[in-house]
C-alpha atoms as a PDB file:
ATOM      1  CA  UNK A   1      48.579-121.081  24.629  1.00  0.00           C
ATOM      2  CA  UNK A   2      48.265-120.064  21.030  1.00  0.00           C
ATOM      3  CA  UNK A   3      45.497-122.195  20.484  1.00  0.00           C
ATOM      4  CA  UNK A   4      43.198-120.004  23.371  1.00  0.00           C
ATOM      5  CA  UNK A   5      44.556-116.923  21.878  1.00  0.00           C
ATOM      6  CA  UNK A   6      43.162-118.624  18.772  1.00  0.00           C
ATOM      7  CA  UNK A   7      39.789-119.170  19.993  1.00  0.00           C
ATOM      8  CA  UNK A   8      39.707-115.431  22.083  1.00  0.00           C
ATOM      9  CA  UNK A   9      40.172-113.982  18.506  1.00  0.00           C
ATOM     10  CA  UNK A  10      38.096-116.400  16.616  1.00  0.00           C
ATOM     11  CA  UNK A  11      35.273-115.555  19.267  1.00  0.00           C
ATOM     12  CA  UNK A  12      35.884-111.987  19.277  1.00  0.00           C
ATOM     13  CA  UNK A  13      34.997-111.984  15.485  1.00  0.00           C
ATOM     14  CA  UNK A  14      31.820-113.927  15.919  1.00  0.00           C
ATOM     15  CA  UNK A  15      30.268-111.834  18.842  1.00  0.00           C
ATOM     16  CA  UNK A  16      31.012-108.438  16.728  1.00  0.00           C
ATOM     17  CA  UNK A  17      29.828-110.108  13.566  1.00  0.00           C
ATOM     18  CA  UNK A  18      26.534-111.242  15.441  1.00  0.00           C
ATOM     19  CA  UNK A  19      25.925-107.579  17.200  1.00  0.00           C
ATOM     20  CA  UNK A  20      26.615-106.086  13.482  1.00  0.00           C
ATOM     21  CA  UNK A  21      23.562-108.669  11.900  1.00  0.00           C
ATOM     22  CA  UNK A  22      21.374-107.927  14.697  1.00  0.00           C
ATOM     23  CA  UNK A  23      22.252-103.899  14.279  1.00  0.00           C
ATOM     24  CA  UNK A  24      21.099-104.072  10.208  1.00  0.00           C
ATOM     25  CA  UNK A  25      17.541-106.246  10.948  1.00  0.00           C
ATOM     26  CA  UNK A  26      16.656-103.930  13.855  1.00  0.00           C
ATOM     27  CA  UNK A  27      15.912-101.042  11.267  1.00  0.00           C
ATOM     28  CA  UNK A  28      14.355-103.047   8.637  1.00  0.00           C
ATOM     29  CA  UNK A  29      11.336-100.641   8.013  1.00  0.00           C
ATOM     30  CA  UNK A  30      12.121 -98.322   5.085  1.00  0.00           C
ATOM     31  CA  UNK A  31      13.535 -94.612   6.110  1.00  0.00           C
ATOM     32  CA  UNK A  32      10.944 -91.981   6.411  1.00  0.00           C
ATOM     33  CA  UNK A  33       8.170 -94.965   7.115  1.00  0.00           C
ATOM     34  CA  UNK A  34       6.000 -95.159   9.657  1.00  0.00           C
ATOM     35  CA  UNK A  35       5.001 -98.673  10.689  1.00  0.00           C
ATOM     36  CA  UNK A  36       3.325 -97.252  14.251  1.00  0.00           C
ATOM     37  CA  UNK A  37       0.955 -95.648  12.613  1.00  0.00           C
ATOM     38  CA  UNK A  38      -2.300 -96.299  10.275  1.00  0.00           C
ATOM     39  CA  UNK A  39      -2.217 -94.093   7.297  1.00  0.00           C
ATOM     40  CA  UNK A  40      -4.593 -90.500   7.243  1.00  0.00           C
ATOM     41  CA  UNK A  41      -4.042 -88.634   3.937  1.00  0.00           C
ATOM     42  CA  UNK A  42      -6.609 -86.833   1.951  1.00  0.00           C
ATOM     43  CA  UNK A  43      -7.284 -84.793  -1.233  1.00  0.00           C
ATOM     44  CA  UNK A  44     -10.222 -82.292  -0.556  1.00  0.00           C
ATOM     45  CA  UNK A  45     -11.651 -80.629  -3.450  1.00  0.00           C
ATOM     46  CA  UNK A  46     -14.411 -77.864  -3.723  1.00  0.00           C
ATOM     47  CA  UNK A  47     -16.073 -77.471  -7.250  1.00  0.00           C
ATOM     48  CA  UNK A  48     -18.689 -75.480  -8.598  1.00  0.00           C
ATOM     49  CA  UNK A  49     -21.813 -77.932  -9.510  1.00  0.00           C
ATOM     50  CA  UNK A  50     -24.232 -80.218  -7.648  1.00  0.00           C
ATOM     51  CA  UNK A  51     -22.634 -83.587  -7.860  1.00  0.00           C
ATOM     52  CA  UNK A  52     -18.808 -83.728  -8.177  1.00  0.00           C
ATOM     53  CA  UNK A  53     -19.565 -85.552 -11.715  1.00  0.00           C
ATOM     54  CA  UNK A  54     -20.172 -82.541 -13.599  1.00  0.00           C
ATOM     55  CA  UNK A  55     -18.912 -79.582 -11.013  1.00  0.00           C
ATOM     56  CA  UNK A  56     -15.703 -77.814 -11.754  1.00  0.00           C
ATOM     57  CA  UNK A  57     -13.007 -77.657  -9.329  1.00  0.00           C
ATOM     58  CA  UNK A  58     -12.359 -74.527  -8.264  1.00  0.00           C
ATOM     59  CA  UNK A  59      -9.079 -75.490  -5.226  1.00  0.00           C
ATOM     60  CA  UNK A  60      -7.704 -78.865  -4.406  1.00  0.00           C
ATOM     61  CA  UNK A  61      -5.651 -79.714  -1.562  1.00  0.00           C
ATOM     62  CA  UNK A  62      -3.859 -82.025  -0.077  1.00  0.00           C
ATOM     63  CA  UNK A  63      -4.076 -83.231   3.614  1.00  0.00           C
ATOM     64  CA  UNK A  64      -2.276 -85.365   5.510  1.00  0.00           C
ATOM     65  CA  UNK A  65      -2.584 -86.127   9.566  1.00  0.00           C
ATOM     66  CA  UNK A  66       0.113 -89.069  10.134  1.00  0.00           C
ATOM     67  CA  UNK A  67       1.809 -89.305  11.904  1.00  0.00           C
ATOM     68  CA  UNK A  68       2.032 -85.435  11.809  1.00  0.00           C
ATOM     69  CA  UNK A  69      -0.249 -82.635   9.834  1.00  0.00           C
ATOM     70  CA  UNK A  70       1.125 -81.390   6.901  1.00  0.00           C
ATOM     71  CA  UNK A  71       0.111 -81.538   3.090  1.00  0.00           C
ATOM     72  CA  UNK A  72      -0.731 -77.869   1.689  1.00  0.00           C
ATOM     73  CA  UNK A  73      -3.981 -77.218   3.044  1.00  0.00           C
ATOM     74  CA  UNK A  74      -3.625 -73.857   4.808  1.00  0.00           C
ATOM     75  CA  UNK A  75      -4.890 -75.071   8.601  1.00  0.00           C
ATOM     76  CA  UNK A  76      -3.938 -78.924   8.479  1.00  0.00           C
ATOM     77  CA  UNK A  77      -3.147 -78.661  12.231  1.00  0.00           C
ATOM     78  CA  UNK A  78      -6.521 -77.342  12.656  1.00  0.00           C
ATOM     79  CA  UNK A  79      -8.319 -79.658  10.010  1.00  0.00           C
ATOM     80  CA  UNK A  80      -6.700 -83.165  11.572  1.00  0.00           C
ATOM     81  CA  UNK A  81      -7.351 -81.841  14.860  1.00  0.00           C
ATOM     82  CA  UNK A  82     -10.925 -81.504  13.850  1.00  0.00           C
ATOM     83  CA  UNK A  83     -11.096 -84.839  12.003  1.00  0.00           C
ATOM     84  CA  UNK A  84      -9.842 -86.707  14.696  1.00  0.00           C
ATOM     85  CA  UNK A  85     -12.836 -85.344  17.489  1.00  0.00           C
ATOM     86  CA  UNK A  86     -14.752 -86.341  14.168  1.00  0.00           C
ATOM     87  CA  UNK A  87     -13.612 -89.937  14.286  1.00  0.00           C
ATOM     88  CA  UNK A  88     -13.449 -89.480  10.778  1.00  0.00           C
ATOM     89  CA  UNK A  89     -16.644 -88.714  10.295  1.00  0.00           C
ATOM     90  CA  UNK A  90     -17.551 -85.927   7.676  1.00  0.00           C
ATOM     91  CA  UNK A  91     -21.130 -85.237   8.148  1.00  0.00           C
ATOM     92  CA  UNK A  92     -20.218 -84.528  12.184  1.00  0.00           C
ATOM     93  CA  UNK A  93     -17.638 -81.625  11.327  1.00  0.00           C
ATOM     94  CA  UNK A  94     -19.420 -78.739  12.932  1.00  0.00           C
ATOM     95  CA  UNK A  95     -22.870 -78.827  11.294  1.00  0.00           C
ATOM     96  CA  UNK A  96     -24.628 -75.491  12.658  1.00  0.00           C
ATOM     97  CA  UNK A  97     -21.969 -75.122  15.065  1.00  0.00           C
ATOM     98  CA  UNK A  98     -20.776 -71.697  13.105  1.00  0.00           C
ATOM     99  CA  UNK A  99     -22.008 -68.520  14.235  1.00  0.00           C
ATOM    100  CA  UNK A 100     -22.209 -67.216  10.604  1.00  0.00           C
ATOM    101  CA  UNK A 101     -25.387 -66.231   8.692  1.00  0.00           C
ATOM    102  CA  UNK A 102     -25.487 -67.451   5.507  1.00  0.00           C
ATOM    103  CA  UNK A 103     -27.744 -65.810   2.601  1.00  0.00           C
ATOM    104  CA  UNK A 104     -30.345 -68.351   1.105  1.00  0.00           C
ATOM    105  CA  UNK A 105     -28.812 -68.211  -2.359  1.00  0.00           C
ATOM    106  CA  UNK A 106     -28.657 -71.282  -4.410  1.00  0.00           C
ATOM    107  CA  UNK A 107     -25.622 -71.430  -5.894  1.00  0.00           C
ATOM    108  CA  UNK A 108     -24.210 -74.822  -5.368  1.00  0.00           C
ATOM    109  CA  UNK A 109     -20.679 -76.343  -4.346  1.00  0.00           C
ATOM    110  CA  UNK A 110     -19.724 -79.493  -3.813  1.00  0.00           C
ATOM    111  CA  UNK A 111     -16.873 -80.658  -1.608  1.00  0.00           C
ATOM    112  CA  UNK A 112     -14.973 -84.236  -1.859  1.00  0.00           C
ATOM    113  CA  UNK A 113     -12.510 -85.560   0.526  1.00  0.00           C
ATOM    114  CA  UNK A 114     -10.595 -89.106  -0.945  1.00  0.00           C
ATOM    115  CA  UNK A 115      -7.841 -90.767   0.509  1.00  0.00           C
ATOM    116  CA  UNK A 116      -7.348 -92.707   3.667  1.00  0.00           C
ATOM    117  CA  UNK A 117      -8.207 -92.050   6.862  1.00  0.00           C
ATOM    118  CA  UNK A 118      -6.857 -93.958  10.018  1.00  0.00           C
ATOM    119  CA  UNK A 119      -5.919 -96.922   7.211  1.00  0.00           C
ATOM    120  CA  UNK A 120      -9.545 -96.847   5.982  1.00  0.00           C
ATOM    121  CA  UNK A 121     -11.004 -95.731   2.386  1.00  0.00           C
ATOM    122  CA  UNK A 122     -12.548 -92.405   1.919  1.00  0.00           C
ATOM    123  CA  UNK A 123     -15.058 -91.287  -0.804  1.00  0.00           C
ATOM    124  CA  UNK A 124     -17.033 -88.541   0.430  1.00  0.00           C
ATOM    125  CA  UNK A 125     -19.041 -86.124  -1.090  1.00  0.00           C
ATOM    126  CA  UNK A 126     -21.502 -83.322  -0.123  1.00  0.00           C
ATOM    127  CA  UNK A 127     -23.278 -80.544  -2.039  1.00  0.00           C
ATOM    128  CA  UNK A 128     -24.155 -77.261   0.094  1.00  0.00           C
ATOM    129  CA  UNK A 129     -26.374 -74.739  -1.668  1.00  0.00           C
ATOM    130  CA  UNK A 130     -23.790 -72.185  -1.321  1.00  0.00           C
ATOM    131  CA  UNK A 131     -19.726 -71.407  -0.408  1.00  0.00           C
ATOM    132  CA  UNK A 132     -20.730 -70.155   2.905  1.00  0.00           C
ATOM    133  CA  UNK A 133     -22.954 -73.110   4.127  1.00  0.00           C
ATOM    134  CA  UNK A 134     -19.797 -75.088   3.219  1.00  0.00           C
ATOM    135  CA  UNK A 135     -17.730 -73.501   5.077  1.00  0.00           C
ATOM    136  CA  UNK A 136     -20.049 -74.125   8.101  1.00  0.00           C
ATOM    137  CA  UNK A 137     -18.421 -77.263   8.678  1.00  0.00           C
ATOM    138  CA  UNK A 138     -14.881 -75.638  10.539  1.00  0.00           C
ATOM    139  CA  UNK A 139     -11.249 -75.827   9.142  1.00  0.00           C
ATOM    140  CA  UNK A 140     -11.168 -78.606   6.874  1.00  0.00           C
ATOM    141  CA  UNK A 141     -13.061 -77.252   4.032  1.00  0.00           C
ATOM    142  CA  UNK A 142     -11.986 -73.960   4.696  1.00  0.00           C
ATOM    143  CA  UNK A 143      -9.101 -73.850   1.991  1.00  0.00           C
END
């Protein structure tokens, strides 16, 4: 009899020593990571010049769309929302879909967006001949 009260106990401790193990690997991911998600975080600039090479920045921001927007860029909700319909794609953010008018004044910016987006690089860069044709391309500029 005290030898199957032995083994009760003995296997007690195992099963609770097992359930504790498998507890500790099921969260193995770091706190405040991720893993579901491919990364999306960008630093846009906007700088006075025609290349970025010898413009000076004027505002830099930060923007980041995963797994949620955030960053400090004044409309990231808008911005990643815009991205994302994008694909990604800078040079299909709302070209001539604004219903401003724009003067003809050459008086160039450039705008940069590096980072990662969707888990893939990011180097872009575009010169508009003026602060209002760059803002023609919708929220994510717009800072």
């Amino acid at each position: 009899m005290r030898y199957i009260a032995a083994r009760i106990g003995l296997g007690a401790a195992l099963v609770m020593s097992c359930l504790t193990v498998a507890g500790s690997t099921a969260s193995a991911a770091p706190e405040g990571t991720d893993s579901l998600y491919a990364p999306s975080a960008l630093v846009l600039t906007i700088g006075k010049g025609e290349t970025a090479a010898d413009s000076t920045v004027q505002r830099a921001v930060v923007l980041r769309c995963t797994p949620t927007a955030g960053g400090d860029h004044p409309a990231a909700e808008q911005a990643c929302a815009e991205l994302r319909a994008a694909n990604g794609d800078f040079n299909a953010l709302g070209a001539g879909n604004s219903p401003r008018i724009c003067p003809k004044i050459w008086d160039p910016v450039v705008v940069t967006a590096q980072g990662v987006w969707q888990g893939k690089r990011v180097d872009y860069e575009e010169t508009f001949g003026n602060s209002c044709m760059a803002g023609d391309r919708g929220h994510v500029f717009e800072f």
